[in-house]
Protein backbone atom coordinates (compact mmCIF):
# COMPACT_ATOMS: atom_id res chain seq x y z
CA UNK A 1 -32.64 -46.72 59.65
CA UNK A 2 -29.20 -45.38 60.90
CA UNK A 3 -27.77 -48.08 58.73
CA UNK A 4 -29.68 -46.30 55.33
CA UNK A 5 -29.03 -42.71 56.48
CA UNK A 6 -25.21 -43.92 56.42
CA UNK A 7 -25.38 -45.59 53.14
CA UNK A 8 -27.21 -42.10 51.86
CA UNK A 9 -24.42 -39.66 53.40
CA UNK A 10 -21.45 -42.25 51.74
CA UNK A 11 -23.49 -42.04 48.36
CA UNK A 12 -24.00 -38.07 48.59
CA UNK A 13 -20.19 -37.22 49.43
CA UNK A 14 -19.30 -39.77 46.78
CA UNK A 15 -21.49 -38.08 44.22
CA UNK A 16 -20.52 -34.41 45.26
CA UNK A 17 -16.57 -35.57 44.93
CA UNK A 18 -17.17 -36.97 41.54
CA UNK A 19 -18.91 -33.56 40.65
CA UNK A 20 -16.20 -32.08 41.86
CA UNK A 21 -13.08 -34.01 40.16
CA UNK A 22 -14.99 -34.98 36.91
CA UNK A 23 -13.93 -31.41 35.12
CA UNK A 24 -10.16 -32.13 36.37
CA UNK A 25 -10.68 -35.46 34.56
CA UNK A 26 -10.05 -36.90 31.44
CA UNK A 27 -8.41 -33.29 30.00
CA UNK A 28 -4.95 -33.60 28.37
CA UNK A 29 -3.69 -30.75 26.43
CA UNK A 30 -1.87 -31.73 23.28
CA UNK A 31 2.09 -29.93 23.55
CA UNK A 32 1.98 -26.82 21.61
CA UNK A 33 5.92 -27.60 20.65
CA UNK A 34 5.94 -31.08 18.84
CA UNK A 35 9.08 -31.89 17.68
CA UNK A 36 10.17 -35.47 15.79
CA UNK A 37 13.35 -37.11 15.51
CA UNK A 38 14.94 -40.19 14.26
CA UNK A 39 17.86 -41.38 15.77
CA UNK A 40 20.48 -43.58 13.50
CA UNK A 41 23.49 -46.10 14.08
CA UNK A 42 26.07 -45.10 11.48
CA UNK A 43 28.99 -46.88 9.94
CA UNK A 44 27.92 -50.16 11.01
CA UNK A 45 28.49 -48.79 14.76
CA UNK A 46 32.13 -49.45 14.67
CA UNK A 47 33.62 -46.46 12.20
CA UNK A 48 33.22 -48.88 8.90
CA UNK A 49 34.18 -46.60 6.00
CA UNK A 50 33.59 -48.53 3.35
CA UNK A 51 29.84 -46.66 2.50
CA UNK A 52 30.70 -43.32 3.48
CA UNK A 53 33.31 -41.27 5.51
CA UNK A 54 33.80 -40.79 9.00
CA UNK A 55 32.93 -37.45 8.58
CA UNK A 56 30.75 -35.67 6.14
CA UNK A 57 32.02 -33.14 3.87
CA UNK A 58 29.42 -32.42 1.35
CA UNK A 59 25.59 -32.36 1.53
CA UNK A 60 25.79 -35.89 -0.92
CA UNK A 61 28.06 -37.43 2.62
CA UNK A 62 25.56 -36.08 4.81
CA UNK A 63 22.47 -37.76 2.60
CA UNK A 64 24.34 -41.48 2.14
CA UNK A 65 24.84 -41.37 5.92
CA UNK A 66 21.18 -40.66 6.52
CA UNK A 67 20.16 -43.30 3.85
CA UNK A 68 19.41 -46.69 5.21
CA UNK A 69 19.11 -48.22 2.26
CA UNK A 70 23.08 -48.54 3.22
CA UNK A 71 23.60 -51.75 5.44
CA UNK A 72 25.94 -49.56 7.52
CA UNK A 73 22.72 -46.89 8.73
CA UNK A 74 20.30 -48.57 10.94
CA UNK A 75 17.19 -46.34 12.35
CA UNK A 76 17.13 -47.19 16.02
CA UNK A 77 14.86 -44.88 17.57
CA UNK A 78 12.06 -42.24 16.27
CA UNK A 79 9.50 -40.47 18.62
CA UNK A 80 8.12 -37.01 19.21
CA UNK A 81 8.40 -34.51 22.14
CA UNK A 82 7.59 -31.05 23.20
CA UNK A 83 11.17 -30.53 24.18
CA UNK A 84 13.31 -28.05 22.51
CA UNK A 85 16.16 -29.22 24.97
CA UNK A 86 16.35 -31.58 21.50
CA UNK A 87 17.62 -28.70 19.89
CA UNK A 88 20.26 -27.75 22.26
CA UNK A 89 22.22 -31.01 23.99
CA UNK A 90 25.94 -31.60 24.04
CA UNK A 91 26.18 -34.98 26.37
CA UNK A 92 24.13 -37.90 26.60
CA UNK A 93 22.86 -37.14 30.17
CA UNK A 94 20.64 -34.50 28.37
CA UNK A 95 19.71 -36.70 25.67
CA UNK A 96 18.69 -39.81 28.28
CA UNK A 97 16.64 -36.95 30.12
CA UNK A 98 14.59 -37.00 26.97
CA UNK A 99 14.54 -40.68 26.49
CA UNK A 100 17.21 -40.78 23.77
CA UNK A 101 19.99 -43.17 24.00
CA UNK A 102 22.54 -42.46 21.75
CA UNK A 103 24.23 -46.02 20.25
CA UNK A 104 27.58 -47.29 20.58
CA UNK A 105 28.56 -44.66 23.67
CA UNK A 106 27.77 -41.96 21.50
CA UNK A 107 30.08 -42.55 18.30
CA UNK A 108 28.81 -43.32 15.02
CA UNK A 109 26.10 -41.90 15.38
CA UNK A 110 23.45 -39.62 13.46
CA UNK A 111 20.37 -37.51 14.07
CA UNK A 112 17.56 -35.53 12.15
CA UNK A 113 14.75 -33.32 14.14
CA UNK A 114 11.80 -31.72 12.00
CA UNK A 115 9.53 -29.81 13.02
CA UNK A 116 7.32 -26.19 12.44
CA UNK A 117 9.05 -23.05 12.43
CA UNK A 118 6.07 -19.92 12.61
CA UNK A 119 7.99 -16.24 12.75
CA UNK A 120 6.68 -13.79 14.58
CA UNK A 121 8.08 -11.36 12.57
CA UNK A 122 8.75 -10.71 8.98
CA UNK A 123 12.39 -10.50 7.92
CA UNK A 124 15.34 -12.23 7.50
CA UNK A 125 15.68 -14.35 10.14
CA UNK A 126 19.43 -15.39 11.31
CA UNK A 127 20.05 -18.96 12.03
CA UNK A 128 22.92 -20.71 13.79
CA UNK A 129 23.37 -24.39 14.19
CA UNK A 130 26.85 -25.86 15.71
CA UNK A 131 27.51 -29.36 16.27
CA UNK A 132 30.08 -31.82 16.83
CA UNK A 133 30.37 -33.05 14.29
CA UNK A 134 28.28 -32.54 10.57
CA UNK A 135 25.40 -31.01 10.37
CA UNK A 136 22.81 -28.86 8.43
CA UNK A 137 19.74 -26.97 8.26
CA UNK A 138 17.21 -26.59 5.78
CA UNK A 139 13.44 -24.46 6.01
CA UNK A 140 11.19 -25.51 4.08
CA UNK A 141 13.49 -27.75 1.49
CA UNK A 142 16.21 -24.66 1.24
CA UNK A 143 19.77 -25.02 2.38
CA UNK A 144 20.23 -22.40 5.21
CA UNK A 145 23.45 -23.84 6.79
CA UNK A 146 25.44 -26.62 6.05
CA UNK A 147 28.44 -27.69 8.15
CA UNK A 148 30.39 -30.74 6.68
CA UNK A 149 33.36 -30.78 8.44
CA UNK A 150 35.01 -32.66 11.74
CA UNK A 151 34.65 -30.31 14.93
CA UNK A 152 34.01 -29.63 18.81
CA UNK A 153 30.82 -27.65 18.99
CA UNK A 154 31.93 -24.34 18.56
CA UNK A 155 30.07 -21.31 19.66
CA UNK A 156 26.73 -19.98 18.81
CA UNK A 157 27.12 -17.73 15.95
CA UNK A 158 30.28 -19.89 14.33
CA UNK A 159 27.91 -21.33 11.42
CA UNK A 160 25.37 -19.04 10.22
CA UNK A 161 22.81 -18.49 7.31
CA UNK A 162 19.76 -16.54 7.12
CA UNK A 163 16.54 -16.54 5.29
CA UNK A 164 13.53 -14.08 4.83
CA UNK A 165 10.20 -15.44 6.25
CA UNK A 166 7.14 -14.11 6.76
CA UNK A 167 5.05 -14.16 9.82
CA UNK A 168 2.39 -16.08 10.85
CA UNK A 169 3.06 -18.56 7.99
CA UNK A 170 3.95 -22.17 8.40
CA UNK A 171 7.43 -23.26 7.21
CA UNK A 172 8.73 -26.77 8.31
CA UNK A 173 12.33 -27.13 9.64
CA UNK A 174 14.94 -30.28 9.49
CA UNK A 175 17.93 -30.18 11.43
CA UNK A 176 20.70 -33.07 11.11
CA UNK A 177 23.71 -33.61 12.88
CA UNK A 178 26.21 -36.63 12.61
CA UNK A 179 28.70 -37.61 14.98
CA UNK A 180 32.02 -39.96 14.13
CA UNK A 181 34.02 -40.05 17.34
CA UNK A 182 34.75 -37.81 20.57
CA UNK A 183 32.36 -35.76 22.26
CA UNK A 184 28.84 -34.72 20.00
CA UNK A 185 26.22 -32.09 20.79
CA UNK A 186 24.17 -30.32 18.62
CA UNK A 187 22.55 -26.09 19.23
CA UNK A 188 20.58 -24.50 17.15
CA UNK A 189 19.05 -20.67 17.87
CA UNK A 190 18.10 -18.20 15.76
CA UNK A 191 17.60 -14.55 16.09
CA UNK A 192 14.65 -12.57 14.56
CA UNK A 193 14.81 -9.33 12.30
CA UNK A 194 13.99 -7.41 15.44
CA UNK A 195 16.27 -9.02 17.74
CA UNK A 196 19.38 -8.38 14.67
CA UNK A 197 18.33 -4.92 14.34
CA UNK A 198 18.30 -4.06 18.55
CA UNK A 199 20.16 -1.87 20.09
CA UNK A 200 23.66 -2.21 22.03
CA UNK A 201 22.71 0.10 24.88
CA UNK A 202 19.28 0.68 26.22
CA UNK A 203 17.07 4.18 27.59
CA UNK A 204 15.86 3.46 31.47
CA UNK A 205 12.70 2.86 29.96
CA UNK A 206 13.92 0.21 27.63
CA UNK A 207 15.68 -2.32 30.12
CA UNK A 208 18.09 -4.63 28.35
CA UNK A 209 15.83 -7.52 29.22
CA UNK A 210 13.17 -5.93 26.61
CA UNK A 211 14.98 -7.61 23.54
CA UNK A 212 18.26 -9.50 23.07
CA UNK A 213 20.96 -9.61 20.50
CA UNK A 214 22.30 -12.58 22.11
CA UNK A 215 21.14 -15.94 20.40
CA UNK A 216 17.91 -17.36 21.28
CA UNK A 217 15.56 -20.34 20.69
CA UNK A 218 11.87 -18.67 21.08
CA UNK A 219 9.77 -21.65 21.98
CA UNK A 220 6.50 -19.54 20.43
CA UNK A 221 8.30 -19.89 16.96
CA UNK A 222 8.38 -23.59 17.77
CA UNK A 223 4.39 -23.61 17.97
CA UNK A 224 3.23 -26.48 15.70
CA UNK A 225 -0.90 -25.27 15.89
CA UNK A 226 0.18 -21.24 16.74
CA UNK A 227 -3.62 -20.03 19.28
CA UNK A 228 -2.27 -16.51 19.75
CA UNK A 229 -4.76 -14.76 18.28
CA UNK A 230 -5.20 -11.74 19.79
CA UNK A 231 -8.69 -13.02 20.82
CA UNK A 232 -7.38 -12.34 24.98
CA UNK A 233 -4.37 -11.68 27.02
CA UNK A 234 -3.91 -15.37 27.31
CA UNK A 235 -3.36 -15.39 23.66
CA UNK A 236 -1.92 -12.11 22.92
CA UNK A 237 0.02 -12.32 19.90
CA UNK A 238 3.02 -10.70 18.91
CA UNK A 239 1.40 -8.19 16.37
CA UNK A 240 -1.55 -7.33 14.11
CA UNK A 241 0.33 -8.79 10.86
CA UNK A 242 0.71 -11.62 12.61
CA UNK A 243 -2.94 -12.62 13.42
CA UNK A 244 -3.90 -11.69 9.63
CA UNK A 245 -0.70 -13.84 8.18
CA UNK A 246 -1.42 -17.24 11.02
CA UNK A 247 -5.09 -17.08 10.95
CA UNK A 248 -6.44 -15.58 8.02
CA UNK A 249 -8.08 -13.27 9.64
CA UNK A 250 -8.61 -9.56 7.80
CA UNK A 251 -11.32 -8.31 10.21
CA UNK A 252 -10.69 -5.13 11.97
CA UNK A 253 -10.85 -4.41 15.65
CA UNK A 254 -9.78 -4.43 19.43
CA UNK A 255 -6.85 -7.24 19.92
CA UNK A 256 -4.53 -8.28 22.26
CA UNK A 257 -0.89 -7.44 21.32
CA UNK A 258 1.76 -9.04 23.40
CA UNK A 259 4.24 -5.64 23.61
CA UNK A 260 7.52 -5.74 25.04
CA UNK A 261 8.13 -4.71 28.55
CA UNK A 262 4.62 -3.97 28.89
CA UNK A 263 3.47 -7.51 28.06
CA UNK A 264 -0.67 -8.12 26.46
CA UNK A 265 -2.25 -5.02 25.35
CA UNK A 266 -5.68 -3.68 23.94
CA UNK A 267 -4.78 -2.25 20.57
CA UNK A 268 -7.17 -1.40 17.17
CA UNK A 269 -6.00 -2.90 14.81
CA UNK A 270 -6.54 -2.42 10.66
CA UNK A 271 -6.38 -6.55 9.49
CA UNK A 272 -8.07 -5.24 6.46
CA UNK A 273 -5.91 -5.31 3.50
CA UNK A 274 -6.84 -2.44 1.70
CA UNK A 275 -4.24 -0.54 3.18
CA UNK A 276 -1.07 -1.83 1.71
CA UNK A 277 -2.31 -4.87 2.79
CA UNK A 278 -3.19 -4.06 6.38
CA UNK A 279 -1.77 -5.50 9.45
CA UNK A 280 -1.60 -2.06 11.45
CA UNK A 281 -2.09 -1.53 14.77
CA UNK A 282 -3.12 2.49 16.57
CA UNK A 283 -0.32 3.77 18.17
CA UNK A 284 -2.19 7.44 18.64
CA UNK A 285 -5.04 9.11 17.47
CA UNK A 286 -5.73 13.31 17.66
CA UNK A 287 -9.28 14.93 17.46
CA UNK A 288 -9.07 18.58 15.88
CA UNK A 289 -7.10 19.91 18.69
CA UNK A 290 -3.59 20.91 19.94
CA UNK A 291 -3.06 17.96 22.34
CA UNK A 292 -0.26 16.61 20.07
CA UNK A 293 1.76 19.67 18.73
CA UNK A 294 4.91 19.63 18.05
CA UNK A 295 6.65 20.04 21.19
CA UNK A 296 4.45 18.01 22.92
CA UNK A 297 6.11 15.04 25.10
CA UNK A 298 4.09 12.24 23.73
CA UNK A 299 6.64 12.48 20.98
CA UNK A 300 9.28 11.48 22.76
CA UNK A 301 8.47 10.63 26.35
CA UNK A 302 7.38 6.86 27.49
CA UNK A 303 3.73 8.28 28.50
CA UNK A 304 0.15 7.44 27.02
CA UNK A 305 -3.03 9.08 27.40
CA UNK A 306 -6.62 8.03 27.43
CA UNK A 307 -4.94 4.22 26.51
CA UNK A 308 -8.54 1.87 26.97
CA UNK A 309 -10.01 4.62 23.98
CA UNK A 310 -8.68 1.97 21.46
CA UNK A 311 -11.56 2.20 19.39
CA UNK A 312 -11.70 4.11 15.74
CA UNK A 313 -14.21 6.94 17.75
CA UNK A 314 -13.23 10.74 17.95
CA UNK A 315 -10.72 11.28 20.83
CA UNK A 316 -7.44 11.89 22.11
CA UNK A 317 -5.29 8.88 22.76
CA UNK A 318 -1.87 7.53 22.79
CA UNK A 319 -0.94 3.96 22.92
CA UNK A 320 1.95 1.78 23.97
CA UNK A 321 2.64 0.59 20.85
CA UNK A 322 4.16 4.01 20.18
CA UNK A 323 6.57 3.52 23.10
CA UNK A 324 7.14 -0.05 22.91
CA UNK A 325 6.54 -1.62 19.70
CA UNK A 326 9.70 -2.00 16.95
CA UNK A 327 8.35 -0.38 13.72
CA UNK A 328 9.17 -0.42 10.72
CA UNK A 329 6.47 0.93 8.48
CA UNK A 330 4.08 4.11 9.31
CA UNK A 331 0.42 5.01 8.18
CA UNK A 332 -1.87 7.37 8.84
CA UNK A 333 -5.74 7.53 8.07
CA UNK A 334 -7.37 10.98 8.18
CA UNK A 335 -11.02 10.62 9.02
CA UNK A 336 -12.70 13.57 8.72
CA UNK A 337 -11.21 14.10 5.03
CA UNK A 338 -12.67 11.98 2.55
CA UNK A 339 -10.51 10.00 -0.04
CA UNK A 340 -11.98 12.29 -2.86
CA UNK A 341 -11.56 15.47 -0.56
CA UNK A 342 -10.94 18.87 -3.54
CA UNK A 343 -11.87 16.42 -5.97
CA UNK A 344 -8.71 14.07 -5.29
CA UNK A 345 -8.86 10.81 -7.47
CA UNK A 346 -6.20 9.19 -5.64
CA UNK A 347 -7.09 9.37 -1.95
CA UNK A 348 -3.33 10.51 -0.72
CA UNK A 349 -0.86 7.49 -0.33
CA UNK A 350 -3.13 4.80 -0.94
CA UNK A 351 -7.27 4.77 -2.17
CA UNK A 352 -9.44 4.07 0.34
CA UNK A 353 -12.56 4.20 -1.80
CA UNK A 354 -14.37 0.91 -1.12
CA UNK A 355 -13.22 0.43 2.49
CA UNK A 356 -12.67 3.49 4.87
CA UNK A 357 -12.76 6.69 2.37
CA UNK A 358 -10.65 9.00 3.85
CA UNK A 359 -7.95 10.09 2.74
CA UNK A 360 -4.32 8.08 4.06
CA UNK A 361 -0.30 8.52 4.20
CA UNK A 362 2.12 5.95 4.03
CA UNK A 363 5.25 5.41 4.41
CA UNK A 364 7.03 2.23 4.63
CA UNK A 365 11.07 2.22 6.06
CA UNK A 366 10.24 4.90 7.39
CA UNK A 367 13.61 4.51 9.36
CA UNK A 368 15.47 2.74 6.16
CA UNK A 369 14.06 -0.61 7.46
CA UNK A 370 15.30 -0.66 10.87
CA UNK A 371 13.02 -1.33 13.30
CA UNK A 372 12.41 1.25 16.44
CA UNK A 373 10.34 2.36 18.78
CA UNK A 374 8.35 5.50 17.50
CA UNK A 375 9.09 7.49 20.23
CA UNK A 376 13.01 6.77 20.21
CA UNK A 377 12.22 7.51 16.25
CA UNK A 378 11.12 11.05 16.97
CA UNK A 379 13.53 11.38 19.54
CA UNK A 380 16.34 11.02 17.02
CA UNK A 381 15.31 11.85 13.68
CA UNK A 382 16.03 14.89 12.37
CA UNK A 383 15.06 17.00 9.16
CA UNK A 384 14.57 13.07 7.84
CA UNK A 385 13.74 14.02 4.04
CA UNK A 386 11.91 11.50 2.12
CA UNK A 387 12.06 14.05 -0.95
CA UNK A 388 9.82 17.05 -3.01
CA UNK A 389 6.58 17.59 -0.86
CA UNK A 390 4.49 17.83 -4.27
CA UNK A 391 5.60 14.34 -5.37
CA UNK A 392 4.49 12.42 -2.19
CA UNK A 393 0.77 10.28 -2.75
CA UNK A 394 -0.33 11.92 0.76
CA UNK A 395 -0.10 15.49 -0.75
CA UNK A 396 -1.19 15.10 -4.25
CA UNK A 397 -2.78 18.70 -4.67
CA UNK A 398 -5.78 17.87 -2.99
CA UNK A 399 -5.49 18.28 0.46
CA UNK A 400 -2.95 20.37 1.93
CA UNK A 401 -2.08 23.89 0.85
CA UNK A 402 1.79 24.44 -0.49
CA UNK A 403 4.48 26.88 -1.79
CA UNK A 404 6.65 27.05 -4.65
CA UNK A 405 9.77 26.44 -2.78
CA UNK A 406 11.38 24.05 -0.18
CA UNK A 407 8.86 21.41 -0.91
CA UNK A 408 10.20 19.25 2.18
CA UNK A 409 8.56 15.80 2.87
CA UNK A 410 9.96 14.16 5.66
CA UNK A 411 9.98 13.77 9.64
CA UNK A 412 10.85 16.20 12.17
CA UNK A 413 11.24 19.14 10.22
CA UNK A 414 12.44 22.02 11.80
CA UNK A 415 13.36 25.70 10.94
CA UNK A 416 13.70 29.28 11.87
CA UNK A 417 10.48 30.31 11.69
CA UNK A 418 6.84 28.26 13.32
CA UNK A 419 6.63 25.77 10.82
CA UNK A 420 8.05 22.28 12.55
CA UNK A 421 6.32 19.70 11.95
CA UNK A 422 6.55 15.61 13.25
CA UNK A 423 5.21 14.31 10.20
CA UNK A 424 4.57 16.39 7.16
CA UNK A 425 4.90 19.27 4.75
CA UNK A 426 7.40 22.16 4.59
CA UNK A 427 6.61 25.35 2.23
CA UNK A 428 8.29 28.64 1.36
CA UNK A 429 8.43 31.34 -1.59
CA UNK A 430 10.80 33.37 -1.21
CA UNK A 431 13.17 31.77 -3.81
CA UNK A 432 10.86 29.68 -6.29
CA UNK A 433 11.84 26.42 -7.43
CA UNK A 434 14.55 26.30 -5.11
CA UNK A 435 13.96 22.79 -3.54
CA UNK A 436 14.90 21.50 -0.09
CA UNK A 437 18.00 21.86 0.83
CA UNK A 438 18.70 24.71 -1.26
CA UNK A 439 15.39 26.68 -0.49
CA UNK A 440 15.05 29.72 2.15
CA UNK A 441 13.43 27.83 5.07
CA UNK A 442 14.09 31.31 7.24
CA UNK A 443 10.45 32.43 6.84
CA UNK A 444 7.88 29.20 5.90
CA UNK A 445 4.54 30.19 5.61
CA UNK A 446 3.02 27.16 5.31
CA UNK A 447 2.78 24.02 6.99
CA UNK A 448 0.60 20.79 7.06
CA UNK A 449 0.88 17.24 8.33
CA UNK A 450 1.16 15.94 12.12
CA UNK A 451 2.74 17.14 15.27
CA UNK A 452 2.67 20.61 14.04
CA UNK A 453 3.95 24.07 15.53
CA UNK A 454 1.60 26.05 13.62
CA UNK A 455 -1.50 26.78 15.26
CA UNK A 456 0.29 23.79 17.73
CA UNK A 457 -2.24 21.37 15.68
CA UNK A 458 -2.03 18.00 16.51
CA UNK A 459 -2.78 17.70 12.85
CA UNK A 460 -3.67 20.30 9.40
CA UNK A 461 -3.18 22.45 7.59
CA UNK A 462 -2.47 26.25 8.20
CA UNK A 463 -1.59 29.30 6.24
CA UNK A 464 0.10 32.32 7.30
CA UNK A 465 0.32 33.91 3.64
CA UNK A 466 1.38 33.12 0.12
CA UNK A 467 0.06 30.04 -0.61
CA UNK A 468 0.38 28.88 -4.36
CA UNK A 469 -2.37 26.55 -3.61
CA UNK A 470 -5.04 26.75 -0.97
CA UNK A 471 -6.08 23.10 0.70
CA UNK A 472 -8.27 22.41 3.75
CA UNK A 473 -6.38 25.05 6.16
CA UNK A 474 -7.55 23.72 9.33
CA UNK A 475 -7.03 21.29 11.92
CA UNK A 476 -7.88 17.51 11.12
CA UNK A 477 -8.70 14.35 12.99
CA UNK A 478 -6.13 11.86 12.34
CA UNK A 479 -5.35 8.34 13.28
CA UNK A 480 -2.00 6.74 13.22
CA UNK A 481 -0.89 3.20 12.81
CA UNK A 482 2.37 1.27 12.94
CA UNK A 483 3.42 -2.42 11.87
């Protein structure tokens, strides 16, 4: 009996440990970063010219070295591996740490890595690749650099070329590098449209460690089967754009967006292209109230309020998009004002009939196409005029009341009299026709748009007098987006 009650007790802990080890089992995630290379033996390994030169110096060199249909290239290695360190070697120890052994004690010598390049951003990204000696790049069959010429590896940022790429798409990548004699090495980084357009010097609240200029290889742009989509913090991507462009997805809602400094963050976002086509995400959103006048500091200070409202629901909220996220095109959606609002056939900016119907401003390069935070934006801009009030889509004569005179359209308008305004519409009539700059601004009487001083609406419309045309004239819900 004691014998069977043993033999029970070993089956029962042997059972319980393979219930407990089975899920650790048998699970082997695939490398996100898949790289492949090819490693050749050149000039019949002992600096044979009689094929091709040492040296390349033209992309036809490069290709005949490449070519083994040439007795003097042999393939002698090819693999895969999840290593950008492949990308960025300049002796063999780092090369044998990846299982590469380059022939003939590293002379004569050539090698081509492909793999998938997946921007974050959209832009013109900057490219450098330096290597001793040849070598070139090409995305997606195009010629971005191409270095045919007998060197040391020189410093990042010696051999440049850039290309515009949009993100979230797929774009395949080969570098090559040959190597005659003398030391070898081959480094290629990049640097996004966002990291290019940074700035030198940072605010306390933007530490330097937020974004580099300096050169980098971002191993998320290296993603061969990209998960980040916004689905949880885990797989917070980089912005709403980018979940529309990687995953075709165009359905609005509450994502994760992987901010700098702050890191994964709730954020509505607008996937749906009706808007210019979409990719927005809320950086602030005003019931019909004063909480976001002009001279309030959510324009300009690193602050949020009411930040887990991220739905499209009345409210006050700000986000940290606005104080963290590199813009470079602003909307707005107004919706409590319909896209037809006095009879309007256009909607404002852009027609909404058919998806949200309300009425909506836009206005891409908003800061000439440099990205920046909104609230260093607003902290800087100043009287930025976009040109004649009447002529903007978001005015239109059928919203917002106007003036003969000053007509301004712009950001962070400001004058002697009440009428600043973050985001909008400045009117006078004391000198008719006369158009921003040359108007009287001394004694506005009207003002609309966002971030007003007038009434202190967070957003409106408001008339003191003298109108030539009477719109809404009262404070509006409004919801603002950034991308």
């Amino acid at each position: 009996m004691r014998a069977l009650l043993l033999i029970f007790f070993l089956i029962k802990c042997f059972l319980a440990e393979a219930q407990f080890i089975a899920p650790f089992q048998g699970v082997q995630n695939q490398p996100k970063v898949q790289l492949d290379y090819w490693m050749y033996n050149t000039h019949a390994g002992n600096g044979s010219t009689n094929q091709y030169p040492v040296v390349a110096a033209s992309k036809a060199d490069m290709d005949n070295i490449f070519n083994t249909n040439y007795s003097n290239t042999t393939l002698v290695k090819s693999g895969k591996t999840s290593s950008s360190k492949i990308l960025d070697w300049q002796s063999s120890t780092e090369l044998n740490a990846l299982g590469i052994t380059p022939p003939n004690s590293g002379t004569f010598f050539a090698m081509k890595v492909q793999g998938t390049f997946i921007p974050e951003v959209s832009g013109n990204y900057t490219f450098t690749l330096e290597s001793d000696d040849a070598s070139d790049l090409t995305i997606n069959g195009t010629a971005v650099i191409s270095t045919y010429l007998g060197q040391a590896v020189p410093a990042l940022g010696t051999h440049v070329g850039s290309i515009n790429l949009t993100a979230g798409q797929k774009y395949s990548f080969e570098a090559r590098m040959q190597q005659g004699g003398g030391g070898y090495g081959m480094r290629l980084f990049w640097k996004s449209p966002i990291q290019a357009a940074a700035p030198s010097s940072y605010a306390s609240q933007l530490p330097a460690n937020t974004y580099f200029q300096s050169w980098t290889q971002n191993l998320q742009e290296l993603v061969s089967n990209p998960d980040m989509d916004g689905s949880s913090a885990a797989k917070a991507a980089p912005s709403a754009k980018y979940i529309q462009t990687a995953f075709n997805n165009y359905t609005d809602g509450v994502y994760w967006i992987n901010l700098p400094y702050v890191g994964p963050t709730q954020l509505y976002c607008l996937l749906n292209s009706a808007v210019n086509g979409g990719g927005w995400m809320m950086m602030m959103k005003a019931t019909r109230g004063t909480t976001f006048s002009y001279f309030s500091t959510y324009w300009t200070a690193v602050n949020t309020l009411n930040p887990s409202a991220y739905s499209r629901a009345d409210g006050d909220a700000k986000f940290d998009a606005m104080n963290y996220f590199y813009a470079k095109d602003i909307m707005a959606l107004w919706p409590d004002i319909a896209w037809n609002a006095n009879s309007s056939t256009t909607g404002g900016s852009v027609n909404t009939n058919g998806s949200y119907g309300v009425w909506c401003w836009l206005q891409n390069n908003f800061n000439n196409g440099i990205r920046i935070t909104p609230i260093n934006f607003f902290s800087s801009a100043s009287k930025l005029f976009f040109g004649d009030a009447k002529s903007y889509g978001g005015w239109n004569g059928g919203v917002f009341s106007s003036q003969s005179s000053v007509r301004f359209y712009g950001f962070n308008y400001t004058n002697a009299s009440n009428a600043q305004v973050r985001w909008g519409f400045a009117w006078n009539e004391n000198a008719p026709l006369a158009l921003y700059p040359t108007g009287d601004e001394g004694s506005n009487d009207v003002s609309g748009g966002i971030g007003m001083n007038y009434g202190s609406y967070s957003a409106g419309d408001y008339i003191a007098c003298c109108q030539d045309y009477t719109g809404i004239n009262r404070t509006a819900r409004v919801e603002i987006y950034v991308r």
